[in-house]
N, C-alpha and C. Protein backbone atom coordinates (compact mmCIF):
# COMPACT_ATOMS: atom_id res chain seq x y z
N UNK A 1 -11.38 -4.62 62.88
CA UNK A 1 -10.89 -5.00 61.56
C UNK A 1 -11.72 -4.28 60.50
N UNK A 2 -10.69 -3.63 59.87
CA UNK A 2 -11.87 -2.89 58.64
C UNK A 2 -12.04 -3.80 57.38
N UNK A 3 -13.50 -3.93 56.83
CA UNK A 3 -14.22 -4.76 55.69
C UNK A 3 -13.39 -4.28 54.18
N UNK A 4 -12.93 -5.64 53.72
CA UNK A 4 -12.39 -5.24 52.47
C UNK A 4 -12.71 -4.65 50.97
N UNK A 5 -14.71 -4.24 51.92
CA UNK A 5 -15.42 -3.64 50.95
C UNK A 5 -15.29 -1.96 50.80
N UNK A 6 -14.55 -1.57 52.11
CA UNK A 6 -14.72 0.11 52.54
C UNK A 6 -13.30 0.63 51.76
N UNK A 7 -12.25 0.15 51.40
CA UNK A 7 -11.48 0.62 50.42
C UNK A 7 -11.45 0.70 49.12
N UNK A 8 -13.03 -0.11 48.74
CA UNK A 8 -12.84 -0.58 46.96
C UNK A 8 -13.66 1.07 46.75
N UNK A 9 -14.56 1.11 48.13
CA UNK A 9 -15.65 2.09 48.11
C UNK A 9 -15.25 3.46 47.93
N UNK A 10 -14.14 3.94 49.17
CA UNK A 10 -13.25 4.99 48.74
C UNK A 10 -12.37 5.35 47.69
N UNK A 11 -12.12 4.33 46.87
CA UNK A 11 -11.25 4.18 45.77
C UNK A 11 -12.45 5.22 44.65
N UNK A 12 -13.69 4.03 44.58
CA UNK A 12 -14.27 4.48 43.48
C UNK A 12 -14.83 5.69 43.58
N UNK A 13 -15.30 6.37 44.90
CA UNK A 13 -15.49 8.05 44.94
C UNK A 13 -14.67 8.54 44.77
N UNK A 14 -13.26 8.53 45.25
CA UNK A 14 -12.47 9.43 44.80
C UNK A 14 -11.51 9.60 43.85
N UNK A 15 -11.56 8.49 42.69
CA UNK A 15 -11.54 8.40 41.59
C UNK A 15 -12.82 8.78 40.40
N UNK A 16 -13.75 8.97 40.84
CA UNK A 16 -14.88 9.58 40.30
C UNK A 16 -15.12 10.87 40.51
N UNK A 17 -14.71 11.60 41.90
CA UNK A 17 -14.22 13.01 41.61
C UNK A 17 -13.38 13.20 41.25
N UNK A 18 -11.83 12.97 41.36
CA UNK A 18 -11.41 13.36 40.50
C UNK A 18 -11.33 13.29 39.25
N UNK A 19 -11.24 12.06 38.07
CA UNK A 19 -11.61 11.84 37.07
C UNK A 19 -13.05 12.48 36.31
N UNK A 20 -13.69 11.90 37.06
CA UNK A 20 -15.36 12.51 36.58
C UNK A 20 -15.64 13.72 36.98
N UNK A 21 -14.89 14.66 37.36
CA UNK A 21 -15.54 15.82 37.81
C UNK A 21 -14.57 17.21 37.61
N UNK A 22 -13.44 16.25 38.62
CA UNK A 22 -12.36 17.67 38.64
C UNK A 22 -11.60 17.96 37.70
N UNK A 23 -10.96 16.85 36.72
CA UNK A 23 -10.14 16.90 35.23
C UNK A 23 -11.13 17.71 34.67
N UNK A 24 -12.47 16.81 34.40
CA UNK A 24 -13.36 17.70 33.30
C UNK A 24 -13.65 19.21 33.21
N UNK A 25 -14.31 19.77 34.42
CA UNK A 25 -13.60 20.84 34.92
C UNK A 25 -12.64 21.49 34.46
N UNK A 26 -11.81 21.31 34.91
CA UNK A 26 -10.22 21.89 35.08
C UNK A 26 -9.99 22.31 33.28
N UNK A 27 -10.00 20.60 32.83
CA UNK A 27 -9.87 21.05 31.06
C UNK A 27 -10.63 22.27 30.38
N UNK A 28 -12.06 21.92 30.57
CA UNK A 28 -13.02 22.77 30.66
C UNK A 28 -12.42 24.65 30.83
N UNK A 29 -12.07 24.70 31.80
CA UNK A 29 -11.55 25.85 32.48
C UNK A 29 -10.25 26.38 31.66
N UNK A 30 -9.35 25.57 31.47
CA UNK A 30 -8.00 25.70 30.63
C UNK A 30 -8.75 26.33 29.26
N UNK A 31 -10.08 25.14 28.65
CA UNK A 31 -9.72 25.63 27.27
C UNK A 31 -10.56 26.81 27.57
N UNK A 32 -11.45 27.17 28.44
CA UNK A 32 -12.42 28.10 27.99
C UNK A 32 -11.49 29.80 28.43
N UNK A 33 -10.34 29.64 29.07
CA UNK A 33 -9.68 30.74 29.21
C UNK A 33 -8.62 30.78 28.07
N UNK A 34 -8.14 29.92 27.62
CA UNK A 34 -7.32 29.96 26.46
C UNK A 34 -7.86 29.86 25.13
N UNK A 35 -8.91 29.07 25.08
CA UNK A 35 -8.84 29.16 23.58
C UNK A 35 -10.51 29.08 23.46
N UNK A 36 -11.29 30.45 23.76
CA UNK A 36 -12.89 30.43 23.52
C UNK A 36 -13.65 30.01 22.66
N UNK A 37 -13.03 30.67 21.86
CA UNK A 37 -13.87 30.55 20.25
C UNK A 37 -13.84 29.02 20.17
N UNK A 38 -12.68 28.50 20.23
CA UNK A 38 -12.48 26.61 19.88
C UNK A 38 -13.14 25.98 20.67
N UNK A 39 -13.11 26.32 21.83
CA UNK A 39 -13.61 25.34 23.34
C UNK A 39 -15.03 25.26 23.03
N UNK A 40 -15.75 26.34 22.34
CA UNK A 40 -17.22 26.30 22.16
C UNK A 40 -17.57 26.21 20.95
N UNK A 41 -17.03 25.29 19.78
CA UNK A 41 -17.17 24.85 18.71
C UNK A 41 -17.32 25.95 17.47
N UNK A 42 -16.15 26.39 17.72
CA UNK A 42 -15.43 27.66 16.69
C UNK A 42 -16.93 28.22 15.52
N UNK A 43 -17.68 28.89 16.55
CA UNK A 43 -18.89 29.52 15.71
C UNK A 43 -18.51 30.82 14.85
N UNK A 44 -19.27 30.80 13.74
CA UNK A 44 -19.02 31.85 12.67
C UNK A 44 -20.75 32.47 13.09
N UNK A 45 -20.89 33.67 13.64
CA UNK A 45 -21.56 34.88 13.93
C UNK A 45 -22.02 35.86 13.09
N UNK A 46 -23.11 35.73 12.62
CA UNK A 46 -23.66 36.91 11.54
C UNK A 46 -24.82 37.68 12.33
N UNK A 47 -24.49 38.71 12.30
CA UNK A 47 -25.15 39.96 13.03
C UNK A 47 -25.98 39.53 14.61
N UNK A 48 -24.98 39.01 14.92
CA UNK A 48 -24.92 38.58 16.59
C UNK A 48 -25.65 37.36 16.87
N UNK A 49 -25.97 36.62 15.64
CA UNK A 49 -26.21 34.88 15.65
C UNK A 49 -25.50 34.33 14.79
N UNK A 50 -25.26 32.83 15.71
CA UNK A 50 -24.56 32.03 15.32
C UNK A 50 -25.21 31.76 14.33
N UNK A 51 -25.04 31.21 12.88
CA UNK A 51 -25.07 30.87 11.96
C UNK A 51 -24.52 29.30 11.07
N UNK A 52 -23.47 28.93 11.86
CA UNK A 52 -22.69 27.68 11.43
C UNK A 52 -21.39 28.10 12.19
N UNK A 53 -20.19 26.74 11.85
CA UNK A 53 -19.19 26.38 12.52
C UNK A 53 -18.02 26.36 11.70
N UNK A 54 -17.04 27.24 11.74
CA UNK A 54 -16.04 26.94 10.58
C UNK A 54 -15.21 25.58 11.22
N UNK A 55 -15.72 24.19 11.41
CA UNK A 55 -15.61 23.12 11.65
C UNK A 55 -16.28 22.11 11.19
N UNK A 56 -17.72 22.48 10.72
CA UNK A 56 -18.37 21.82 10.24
C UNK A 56 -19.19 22.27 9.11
N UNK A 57 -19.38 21.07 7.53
CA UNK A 57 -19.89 21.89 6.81
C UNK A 57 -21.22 21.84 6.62
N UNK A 58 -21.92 22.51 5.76
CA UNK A 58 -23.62 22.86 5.79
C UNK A 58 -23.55 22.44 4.34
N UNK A 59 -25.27 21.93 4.15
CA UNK A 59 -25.82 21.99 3.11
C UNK A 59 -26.16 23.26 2.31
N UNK A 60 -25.76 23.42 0.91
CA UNK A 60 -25.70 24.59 0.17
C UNK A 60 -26.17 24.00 -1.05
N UNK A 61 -27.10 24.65 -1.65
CA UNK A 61 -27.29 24.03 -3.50
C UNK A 61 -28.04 25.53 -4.10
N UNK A 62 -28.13 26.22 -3.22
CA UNK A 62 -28.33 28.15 -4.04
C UNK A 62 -27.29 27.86 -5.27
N UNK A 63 -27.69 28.40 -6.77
CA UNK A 63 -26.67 28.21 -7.95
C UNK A 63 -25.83 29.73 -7.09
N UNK A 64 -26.14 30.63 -6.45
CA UNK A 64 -24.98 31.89 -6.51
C UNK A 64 -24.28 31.43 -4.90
N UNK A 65 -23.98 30.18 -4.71
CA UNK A 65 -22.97 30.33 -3.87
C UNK A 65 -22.34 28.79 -4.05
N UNK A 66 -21.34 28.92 -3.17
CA UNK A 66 -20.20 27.78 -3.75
C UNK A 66 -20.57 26.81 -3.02
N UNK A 67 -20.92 25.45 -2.84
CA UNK A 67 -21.07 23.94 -2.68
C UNK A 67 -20.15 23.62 -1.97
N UNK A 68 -20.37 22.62 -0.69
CA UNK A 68 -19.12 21.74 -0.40
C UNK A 68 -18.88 20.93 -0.98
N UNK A 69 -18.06 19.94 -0.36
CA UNK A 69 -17.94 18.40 -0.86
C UNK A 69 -19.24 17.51 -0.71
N UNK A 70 -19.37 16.56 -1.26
CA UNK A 70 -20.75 15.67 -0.71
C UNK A 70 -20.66 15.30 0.52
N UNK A 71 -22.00 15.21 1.44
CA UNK A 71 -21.72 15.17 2.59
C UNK A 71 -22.22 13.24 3.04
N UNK A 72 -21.87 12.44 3.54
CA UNK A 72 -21.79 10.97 3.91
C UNK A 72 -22.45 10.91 4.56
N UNK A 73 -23.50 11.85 5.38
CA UNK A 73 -24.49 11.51 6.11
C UNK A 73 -25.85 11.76 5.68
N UNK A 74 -26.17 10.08 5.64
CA UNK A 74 -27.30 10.25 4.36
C UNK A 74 -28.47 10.65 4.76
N UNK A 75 -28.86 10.66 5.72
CA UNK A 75 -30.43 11.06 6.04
C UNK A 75 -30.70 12.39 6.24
N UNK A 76 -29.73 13.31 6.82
CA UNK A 76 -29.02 14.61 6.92
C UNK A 76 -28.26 15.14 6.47
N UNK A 77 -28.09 15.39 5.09
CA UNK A 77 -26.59 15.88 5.45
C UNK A 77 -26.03 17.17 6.12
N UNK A 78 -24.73 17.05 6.65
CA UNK A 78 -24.12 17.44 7.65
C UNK A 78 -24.65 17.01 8.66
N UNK A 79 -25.32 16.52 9.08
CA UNK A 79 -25.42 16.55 10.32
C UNK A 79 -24.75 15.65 11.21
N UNK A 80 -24.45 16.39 12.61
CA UNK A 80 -22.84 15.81 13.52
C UNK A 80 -23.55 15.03 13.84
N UNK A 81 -24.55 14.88 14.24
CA UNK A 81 -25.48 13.61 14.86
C UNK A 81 -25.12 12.28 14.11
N UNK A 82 -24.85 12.18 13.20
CA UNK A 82 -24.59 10.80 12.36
C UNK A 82 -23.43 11.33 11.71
N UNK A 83 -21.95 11.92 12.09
CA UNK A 83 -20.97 11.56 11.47
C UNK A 83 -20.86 10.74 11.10
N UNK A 84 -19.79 10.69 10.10
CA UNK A 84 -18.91 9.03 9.46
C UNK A 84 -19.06 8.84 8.58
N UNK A 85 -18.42 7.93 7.79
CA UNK A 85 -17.66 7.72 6.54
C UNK A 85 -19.20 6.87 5.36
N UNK A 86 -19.45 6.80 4.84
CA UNK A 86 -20.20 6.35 3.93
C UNK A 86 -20.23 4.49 3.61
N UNK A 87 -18.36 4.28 3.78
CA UNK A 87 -17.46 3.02 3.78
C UNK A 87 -18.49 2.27 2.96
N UNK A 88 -18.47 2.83 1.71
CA UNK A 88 -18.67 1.91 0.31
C UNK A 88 -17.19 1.70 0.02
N UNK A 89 -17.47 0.27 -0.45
CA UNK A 89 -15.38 0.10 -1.36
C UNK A 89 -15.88 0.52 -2.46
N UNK A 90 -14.40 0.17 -3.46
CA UNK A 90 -14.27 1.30 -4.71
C UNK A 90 -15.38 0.40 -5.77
N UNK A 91 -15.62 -0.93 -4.88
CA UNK A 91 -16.69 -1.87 -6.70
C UNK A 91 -17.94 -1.72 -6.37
N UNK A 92 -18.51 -0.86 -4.94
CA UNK A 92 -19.65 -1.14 -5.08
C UNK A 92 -20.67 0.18 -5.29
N UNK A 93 -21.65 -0.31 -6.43
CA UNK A 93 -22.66 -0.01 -6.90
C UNK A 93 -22.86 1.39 -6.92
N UNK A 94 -23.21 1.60 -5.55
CA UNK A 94 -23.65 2.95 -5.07
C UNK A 94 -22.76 3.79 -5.09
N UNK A 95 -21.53 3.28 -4.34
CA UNK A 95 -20.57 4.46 -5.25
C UNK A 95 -19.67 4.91 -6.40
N UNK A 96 -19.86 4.19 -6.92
CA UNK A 96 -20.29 4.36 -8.09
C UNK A 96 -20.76 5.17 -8.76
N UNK A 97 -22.32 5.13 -8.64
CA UNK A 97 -23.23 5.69 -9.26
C UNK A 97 -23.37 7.23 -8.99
N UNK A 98 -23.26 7.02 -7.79
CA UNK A 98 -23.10 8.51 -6.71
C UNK A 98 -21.76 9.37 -7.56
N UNK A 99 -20.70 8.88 -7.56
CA UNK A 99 -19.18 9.43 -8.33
C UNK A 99 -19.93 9.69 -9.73
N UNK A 100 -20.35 9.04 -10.52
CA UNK A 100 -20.74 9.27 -11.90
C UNK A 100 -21.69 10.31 -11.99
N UNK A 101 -22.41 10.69 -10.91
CA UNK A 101 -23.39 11.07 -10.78
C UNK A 101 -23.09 13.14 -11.03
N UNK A 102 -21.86 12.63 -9.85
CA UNK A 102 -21.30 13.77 -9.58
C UNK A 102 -20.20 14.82 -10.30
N UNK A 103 -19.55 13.77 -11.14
CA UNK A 103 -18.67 14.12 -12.06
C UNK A 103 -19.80 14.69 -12.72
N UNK A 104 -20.76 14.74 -13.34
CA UNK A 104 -21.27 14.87 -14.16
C UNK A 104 -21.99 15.83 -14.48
N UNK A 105 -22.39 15.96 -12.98
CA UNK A 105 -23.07 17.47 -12.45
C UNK A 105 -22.22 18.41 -12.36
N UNK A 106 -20.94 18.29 -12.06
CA UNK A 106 -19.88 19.32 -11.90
C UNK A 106 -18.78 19.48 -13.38
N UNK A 107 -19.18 18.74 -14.46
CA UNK A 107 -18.22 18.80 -15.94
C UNK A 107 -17.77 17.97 -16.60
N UNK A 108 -18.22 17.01 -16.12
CA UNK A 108 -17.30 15.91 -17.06
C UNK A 108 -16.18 15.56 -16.59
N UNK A 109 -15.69 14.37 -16.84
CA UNK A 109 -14.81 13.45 -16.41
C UNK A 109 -12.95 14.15 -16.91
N UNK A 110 -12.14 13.80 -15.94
CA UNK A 110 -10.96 14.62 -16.33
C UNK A 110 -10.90 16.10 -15.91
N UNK A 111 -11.69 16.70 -15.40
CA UNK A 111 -11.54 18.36 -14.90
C UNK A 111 -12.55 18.53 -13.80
N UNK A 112 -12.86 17.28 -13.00
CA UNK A 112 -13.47 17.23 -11.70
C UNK A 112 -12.35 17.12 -10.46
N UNK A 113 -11.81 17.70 -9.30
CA UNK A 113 -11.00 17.54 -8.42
C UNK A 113 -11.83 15.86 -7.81
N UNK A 114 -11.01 15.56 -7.26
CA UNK A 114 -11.75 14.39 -5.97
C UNK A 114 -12.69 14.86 -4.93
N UNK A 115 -12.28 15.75 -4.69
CA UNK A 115 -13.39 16.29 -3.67
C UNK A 115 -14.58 16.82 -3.65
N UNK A 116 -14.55 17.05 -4.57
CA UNK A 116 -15.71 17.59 -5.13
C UNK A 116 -16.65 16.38 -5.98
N UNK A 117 -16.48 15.03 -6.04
CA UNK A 117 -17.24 14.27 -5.72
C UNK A 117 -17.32 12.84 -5.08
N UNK A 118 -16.50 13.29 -3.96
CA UNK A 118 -16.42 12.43 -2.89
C UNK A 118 -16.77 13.04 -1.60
N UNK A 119 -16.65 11.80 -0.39
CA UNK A 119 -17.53 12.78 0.65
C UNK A 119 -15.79 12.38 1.56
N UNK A 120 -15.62 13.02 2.80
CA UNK A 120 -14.77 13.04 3.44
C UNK A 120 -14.97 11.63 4.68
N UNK A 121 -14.28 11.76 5.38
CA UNK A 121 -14.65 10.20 6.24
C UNK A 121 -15.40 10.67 7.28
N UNK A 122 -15.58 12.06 7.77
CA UNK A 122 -16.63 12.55 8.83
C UNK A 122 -17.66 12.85 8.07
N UNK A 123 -17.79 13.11 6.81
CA UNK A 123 -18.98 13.40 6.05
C UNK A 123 -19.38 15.00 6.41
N UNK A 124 -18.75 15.72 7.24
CA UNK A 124 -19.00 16.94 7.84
C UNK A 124 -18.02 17.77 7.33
N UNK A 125 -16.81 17.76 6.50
CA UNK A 125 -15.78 17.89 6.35
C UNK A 125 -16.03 19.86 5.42
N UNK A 126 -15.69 20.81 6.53
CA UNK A 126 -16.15 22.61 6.11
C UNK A 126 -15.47 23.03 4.58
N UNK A 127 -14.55 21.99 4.12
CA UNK A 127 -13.47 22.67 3.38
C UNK A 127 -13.54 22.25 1.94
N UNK A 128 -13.15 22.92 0.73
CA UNK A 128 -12.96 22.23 -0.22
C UNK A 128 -11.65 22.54 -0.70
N UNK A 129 -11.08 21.89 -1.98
CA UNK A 129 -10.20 22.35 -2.50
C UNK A 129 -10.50 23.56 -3.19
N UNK A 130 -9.14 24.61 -3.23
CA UNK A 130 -9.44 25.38 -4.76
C UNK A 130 -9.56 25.27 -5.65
N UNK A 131 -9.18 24.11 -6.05
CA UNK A 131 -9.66 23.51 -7.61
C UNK A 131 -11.25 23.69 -7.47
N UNK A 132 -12.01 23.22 -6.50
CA UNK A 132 -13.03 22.63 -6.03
C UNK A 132 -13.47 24.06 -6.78
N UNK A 133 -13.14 25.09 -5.88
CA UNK A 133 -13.77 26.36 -5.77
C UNK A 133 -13.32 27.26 -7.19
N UNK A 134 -12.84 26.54 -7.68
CA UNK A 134 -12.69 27.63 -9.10
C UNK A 134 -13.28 27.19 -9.84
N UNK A 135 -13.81 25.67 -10.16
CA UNK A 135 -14.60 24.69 -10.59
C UNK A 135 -16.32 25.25 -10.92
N UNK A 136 -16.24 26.05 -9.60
CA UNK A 136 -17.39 26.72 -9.48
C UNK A 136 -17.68 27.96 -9.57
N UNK A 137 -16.85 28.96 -10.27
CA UNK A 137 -16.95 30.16 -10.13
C UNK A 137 -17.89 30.54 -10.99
N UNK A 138 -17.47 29.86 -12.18
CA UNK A 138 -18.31 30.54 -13.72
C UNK A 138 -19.91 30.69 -13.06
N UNK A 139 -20.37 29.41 -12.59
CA UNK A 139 -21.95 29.29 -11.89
C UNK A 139 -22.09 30.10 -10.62
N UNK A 140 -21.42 30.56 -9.77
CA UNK A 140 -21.71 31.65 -8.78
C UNK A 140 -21.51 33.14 -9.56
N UNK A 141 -20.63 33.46 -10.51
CA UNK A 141 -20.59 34.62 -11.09
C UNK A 141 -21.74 35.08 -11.75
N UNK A 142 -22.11 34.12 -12.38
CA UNK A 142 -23.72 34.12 -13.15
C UNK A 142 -24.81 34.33 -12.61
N UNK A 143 -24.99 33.90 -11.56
CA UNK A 143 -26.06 33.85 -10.47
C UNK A 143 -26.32 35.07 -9.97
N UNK A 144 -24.94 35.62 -9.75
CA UNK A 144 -24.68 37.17 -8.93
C UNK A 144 -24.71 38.12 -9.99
N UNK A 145 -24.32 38.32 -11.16
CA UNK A 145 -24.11 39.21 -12.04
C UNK A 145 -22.55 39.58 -11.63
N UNK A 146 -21.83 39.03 -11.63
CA UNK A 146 -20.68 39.58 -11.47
C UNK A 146 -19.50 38.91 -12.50
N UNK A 147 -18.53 39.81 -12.57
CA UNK A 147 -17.21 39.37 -13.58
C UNK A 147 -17.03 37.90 -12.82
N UNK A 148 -16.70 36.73 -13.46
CA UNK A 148 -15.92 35.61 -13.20
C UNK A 148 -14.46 35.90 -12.43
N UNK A 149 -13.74 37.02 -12.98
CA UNK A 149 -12.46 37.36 -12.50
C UNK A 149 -12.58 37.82 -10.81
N UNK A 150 -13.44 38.36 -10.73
CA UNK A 150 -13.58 39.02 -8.99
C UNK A 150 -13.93 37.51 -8.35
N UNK A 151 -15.07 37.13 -8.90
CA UNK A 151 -15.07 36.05 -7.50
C UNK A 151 -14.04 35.01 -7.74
N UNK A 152 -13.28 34.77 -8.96
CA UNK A 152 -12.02 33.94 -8.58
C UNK A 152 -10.75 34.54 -7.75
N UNK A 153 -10.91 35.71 -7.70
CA UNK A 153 -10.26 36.25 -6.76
C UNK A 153 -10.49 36.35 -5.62
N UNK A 154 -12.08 36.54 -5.27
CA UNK A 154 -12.21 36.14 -3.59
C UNK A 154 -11.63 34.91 -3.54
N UNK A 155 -11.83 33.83 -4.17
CA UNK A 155 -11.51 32.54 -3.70
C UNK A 155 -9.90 32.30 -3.64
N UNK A 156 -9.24 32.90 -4.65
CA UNK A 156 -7.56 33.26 -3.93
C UNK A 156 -7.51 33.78 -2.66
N UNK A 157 -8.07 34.80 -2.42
CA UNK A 157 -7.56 35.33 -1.15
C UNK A 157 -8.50 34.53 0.18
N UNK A 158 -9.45 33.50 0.04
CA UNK A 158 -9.94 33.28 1.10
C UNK A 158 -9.38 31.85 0.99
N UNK A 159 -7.99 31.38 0.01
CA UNK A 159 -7.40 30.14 0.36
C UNK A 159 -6.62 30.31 1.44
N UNK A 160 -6.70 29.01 2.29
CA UNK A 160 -6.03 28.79 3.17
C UNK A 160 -4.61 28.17 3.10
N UNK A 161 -3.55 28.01 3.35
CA UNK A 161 -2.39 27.62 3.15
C UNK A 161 -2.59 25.83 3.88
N UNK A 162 -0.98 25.39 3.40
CA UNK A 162 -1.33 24.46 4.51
C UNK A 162 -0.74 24.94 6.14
N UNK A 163 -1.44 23.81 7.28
CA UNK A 163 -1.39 24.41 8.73
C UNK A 163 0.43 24.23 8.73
N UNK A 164 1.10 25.60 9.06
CA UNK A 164 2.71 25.84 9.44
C UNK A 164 3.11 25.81 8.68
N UNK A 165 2.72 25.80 7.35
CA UNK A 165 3.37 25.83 6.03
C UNK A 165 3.73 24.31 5.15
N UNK A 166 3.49 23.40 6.47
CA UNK A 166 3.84 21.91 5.43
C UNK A 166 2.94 20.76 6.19
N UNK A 167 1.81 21.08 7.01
CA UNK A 167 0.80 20.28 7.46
C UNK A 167 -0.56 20.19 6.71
N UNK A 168 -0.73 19.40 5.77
CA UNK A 168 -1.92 19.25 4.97
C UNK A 168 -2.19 20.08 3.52
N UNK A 169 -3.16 20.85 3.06
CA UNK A 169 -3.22 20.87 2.04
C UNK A 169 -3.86 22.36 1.62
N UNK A 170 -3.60 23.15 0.43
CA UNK A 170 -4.28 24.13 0.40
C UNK A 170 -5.92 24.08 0.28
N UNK A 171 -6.50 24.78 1.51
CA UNK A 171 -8.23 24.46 1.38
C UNK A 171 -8.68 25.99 1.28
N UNK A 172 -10.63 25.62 0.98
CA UNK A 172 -10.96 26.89 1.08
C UNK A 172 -12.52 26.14 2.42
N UNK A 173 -12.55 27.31 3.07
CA UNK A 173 -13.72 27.42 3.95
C UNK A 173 -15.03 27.35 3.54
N UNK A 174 -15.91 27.02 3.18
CA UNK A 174 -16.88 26.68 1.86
C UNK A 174 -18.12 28.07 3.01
N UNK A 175 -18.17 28.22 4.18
CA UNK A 175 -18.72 29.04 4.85
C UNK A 175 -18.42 30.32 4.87
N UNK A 176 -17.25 29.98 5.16
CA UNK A 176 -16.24 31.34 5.27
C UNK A 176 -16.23 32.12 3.59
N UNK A 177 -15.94 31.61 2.47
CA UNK A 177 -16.34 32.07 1.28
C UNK A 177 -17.82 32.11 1.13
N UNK A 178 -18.55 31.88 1.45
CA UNK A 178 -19.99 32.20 0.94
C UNK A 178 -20.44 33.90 1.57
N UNK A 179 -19.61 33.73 2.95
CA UNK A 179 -20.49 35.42 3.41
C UNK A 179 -19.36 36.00 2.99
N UNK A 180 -18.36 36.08 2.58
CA UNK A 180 -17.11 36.90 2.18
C UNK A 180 -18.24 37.48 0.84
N UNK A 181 -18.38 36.13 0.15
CA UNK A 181 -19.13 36.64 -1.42
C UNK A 181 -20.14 37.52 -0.86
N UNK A 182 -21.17 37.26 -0.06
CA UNK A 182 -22.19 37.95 0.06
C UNK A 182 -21.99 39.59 0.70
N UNK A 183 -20.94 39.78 1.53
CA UNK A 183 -19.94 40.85 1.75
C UNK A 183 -19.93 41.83 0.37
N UNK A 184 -18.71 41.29 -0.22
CA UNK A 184 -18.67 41.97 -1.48
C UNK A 184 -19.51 41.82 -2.60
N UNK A 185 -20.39 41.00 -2.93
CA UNK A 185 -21.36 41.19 -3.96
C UNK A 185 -22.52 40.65 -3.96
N UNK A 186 -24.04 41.13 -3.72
CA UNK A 186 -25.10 40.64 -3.29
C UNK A 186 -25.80 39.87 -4.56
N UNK A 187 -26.65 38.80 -3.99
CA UNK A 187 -27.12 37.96 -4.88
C UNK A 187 -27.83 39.07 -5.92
N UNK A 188 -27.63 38.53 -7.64
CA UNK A 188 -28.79 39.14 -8.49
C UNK A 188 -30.45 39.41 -8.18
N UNK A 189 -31.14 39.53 -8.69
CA UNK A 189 -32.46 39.08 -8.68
C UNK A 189 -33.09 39.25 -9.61
């Protein structure tokens, strides 16, 4: 008579290879032949080092380059280690103060986008609006010595559409525009 312990036993090994081992694998394998760059956390490469992730955004406050959104992870910001949302409601205190804070630094009330002083719900969030990014040109043009008109034009051409033409929203790469700028026009000094 076989023990009704030796089938729970075979169950859970070979549900643990396959599940725990061979899917992971396998996925593993799918994405890393189909889709590289993504499968290994879509790195942006400057002169054969990684540098950042056009997935995730970085801390920036140089006046000659463009700013993300605020980032919600307070001890770090960006950092993936403590994603997530900030989840102040709209009466309390801190954000508040933080929004006032920010409008304020970026122009005054009425010609601030939202995003540009709010943080996203991953707090990691690579993208801003173009409003965001035109918001900021006059202060990166200055910085660089350059016409206002050119770098509002990088920032046209490095907008992104929305994904298929009607999935989400027009963004800009806040990474992806900073070495474009540094491409075409090197910091002053």
């Amino acid at each position: 008579m076989l023990s009704p312990i030796r089938p729970a036993i075979l169950l859970t090994l070979a549900f643990t290879l396959i599940c725990g081992i061979a899917y992971p694998l396998a996925i593993t394998g799918i994405g890393q032949a189909a889709l590289p760059a993504t499968a290994n956390g879509s790195p942006i490469l400057r002169d054969g080092k990684i540098i950042g992730s056009s997935l995730v955004g970085q801390a920036v406050t140089l006046p000659g380059y463009f700013w993300p959104r605020p980032s919600a992870t307070a001890t770090t910001p960006y950092n993936a280690a403590a994603s997530g949302g900030a989840n102040y409601g709209p009466t309390d205190a801190r954000l508040i103060a933080r929004v006032r804070e920010a409008v304020t630094s970026n122009g005054g009330a009425g010609t601030v986008p939202a995003d540009a002083v709010t943080t996203s719900a991953s707090g990691l969030d690579p993208h801003i609006s173009p409003e965001t990014a035109q918001l900021q040109v006059a202060r990166v043009a200055e910085a660089r010595g350059t016409p206002p008109a050119e770098i509002a034009r990088l920032v046209a051409d490095m907008t992104e559409g929305p994904w298929l033409g009607i999935f989400g929203e027009p963004r800009v790469n806040v990474l992806a525009l900073n070495l474009a700028l540094d491409a075409k026009t090197p910091l002053a000094r």
